[in-house]
C-alpha atoms as a PDB file:
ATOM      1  CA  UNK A   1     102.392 101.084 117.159  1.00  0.00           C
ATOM      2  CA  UNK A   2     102.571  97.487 116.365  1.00  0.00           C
ATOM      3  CA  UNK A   3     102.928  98.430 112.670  1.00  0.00           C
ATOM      4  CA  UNK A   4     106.028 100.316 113.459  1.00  0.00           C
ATOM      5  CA  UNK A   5     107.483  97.800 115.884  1.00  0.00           C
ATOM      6  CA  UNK A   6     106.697  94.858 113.104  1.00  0.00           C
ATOM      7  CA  UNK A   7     107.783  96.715 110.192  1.00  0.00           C
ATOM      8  CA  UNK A   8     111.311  97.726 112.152  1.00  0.00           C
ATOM      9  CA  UNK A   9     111.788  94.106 113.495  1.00  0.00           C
ATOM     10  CA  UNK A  10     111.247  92.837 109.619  1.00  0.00           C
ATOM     11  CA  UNK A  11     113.127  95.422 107.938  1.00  0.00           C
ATOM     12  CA  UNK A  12     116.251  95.201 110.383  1.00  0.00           C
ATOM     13  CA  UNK A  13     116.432  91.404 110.329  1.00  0.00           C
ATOM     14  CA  UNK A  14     115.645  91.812 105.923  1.00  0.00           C
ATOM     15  CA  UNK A  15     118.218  94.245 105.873  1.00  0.00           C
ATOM     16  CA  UNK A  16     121.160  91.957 107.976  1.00  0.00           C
ATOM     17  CA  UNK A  17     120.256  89.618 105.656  1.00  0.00           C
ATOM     18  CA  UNK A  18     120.933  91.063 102.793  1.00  0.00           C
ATOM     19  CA  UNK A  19     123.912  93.028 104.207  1.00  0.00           C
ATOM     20  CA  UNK A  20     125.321  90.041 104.897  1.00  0.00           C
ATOM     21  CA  UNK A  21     125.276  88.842 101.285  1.00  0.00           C
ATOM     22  CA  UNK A  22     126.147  91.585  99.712  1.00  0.00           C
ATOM     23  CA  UNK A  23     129.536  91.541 101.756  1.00  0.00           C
ATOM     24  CA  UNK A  24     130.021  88.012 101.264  1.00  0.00           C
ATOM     25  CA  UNK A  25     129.865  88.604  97.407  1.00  0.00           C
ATOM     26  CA  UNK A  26     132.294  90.610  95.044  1.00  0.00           C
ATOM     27  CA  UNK A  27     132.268  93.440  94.643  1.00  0.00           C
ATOM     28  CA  UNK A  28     131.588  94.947  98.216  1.00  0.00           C
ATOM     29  CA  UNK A  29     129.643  97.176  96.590  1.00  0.00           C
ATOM     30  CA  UNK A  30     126.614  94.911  96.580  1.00  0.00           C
ATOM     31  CA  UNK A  31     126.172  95.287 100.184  1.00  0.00           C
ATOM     32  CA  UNK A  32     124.659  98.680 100.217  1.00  0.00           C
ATOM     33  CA  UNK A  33     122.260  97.606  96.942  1.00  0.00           C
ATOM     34  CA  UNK A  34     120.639  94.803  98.598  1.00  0.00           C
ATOM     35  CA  UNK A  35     120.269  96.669 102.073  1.00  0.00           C
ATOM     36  CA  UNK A  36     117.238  98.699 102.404  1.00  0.00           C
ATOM     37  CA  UNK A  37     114.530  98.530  99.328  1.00  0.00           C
ATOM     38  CA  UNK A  38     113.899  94.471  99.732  1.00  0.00           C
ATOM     39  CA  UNK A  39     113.462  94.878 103.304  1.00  0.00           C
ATOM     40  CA  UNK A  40     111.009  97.987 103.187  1.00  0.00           C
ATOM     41  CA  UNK A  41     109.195  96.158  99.912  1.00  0.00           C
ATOM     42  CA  UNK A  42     108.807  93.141 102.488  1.00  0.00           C
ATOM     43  CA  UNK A  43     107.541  94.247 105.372  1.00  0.00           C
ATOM     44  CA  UNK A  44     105.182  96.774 103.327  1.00  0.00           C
ATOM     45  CA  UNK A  45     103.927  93.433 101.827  1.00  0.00           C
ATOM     46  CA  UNK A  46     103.392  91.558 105.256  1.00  0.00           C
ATOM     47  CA  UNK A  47     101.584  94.237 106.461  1.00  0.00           C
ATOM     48  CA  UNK A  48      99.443  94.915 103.338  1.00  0.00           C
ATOM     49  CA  UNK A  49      98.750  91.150 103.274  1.00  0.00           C
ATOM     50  CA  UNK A  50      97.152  91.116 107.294  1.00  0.00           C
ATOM     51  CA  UNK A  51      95.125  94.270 106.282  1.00  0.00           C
ATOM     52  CA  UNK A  52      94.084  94.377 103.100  1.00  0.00           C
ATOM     53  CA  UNK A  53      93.894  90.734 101.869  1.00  0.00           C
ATOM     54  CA  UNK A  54      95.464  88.319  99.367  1.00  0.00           C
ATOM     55  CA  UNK A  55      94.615  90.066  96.007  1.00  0.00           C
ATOM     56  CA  UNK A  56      95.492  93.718  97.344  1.00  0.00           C
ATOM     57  CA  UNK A  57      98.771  92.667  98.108  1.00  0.00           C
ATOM     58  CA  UNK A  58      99.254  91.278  94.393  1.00  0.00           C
ATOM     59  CA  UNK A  59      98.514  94.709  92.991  1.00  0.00           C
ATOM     60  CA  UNK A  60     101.057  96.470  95.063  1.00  0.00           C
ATOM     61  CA  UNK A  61     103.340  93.766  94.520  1.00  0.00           C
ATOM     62  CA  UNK A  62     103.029  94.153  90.458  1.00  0.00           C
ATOM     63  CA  UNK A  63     103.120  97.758  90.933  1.00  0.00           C
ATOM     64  CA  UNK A  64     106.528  97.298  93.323  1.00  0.00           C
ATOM     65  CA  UNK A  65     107.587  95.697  90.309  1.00  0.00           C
ATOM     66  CA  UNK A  66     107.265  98.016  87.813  1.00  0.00           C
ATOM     67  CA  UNK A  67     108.262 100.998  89.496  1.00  0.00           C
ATOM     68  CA  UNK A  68     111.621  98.879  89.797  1.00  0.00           C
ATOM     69  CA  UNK A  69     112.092  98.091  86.297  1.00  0.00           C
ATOM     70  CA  UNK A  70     111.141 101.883  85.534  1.00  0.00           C
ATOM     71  CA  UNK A  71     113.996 102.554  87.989  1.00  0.00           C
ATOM     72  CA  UNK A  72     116.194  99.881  86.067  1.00  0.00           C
ATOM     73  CA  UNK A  73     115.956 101.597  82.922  1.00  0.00           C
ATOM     74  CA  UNK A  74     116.376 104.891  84.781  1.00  0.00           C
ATOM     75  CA  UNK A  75     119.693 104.167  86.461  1.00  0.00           C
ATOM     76  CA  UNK A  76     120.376 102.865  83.202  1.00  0.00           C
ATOM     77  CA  UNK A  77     119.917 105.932  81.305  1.00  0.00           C
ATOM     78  CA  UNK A  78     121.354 108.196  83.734  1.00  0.00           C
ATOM     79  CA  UNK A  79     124.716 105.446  83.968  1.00  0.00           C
ATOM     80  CA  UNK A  80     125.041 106.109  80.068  1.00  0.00           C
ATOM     81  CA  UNK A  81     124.390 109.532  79.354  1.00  0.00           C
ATOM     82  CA  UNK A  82     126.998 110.040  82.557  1.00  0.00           C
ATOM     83  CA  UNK A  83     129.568 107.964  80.446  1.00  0.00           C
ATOM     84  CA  UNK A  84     129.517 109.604  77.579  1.00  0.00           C
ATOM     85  CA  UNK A  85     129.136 113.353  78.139  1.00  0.00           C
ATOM     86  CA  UNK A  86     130.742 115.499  80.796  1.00  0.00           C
ATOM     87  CA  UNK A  87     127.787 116.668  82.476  1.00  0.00           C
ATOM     88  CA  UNK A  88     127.074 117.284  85.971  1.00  0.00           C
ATOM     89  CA  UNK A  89     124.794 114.562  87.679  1.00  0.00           C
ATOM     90  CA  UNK A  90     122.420 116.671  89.280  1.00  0.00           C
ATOM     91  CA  UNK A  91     121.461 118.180  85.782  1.00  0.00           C
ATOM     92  CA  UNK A  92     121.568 114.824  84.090  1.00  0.00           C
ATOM     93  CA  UNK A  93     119.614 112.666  87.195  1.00  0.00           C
ATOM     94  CA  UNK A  94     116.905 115.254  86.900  1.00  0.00           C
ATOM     95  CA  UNK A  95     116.884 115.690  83.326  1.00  0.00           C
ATOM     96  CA  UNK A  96     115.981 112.191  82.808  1.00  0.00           C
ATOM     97  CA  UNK A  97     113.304 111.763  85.600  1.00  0.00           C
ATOM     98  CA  UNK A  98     110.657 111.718  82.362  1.00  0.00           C
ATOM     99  CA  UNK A  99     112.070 108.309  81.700  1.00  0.00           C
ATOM    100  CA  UNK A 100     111.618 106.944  84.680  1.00  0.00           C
ATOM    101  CA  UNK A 101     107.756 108.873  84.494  1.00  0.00           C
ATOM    102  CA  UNK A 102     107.187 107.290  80.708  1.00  0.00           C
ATOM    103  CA  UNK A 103     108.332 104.018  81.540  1.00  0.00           C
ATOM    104  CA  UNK A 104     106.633 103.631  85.121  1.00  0.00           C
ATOM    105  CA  UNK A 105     103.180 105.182  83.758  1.00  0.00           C
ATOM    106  CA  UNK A 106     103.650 103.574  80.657  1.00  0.00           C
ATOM    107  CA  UNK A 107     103.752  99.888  82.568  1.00  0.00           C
ATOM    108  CA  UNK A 108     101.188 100.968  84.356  1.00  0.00           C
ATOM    109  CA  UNK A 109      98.506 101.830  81.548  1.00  0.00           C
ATOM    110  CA  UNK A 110     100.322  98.881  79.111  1.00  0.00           C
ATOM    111  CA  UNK A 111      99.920  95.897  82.038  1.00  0.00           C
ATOM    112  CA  UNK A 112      98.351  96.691  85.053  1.00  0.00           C
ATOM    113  CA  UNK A 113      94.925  98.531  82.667  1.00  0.00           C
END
């Protein structure tokens, strides 16, 4: 229970935060990307740091990171193949989820191995 209770207080005041910069920058647009996933990643961290120790943390952290640049270069696939055909974004969001698998996997085996 005190898991829950810390990981809501951290992820509400995290995500006011960054709502709160996103909507003072332009365009408003930024307030929904920097609402939810840093505050989650942040309060997952806390919480892995009190149980599981110092180093543990590290490896989720790297691993946080490179699911996010697989992510990157997934959004940025799906962004381009969405500009320049006239395909429906269903078929092209899940048509591309092997890029996101290659790149995540390939991080994975490439850095963290």
């Amino acid at each position: 229970m005190k898991e829950m209770l810390f990981r809501f207080l951290v992820g509400g005041i995290v995500v006011s935060t960054f709502s709160a910069l996103g909507d003072v920058l332009k365009p408003k647009s930024f307030a929904g990307l920097f609402g939810a996933a840093p505050s989650v990643a942040l309060a997952t961290l806390a919480l892995t740091i009190t149980k599981e120790g110092v180093n543990y943390t590290a490896l989720e952290a790297r691993s946080m990171l490179a699911g996010a640049v697989a992510l990157g270069i997934y959004s940025h696939s799906v962004m381009k193949a969405m500009a320049h055909r006239k395909r429906s974004a269903l078929f092209v969001s899940v048509s591309l989820l092997s890029v996101w698998f290659v790149v995540a996997f390939g991080l994975y085996v490439v850095v963290f191995r």
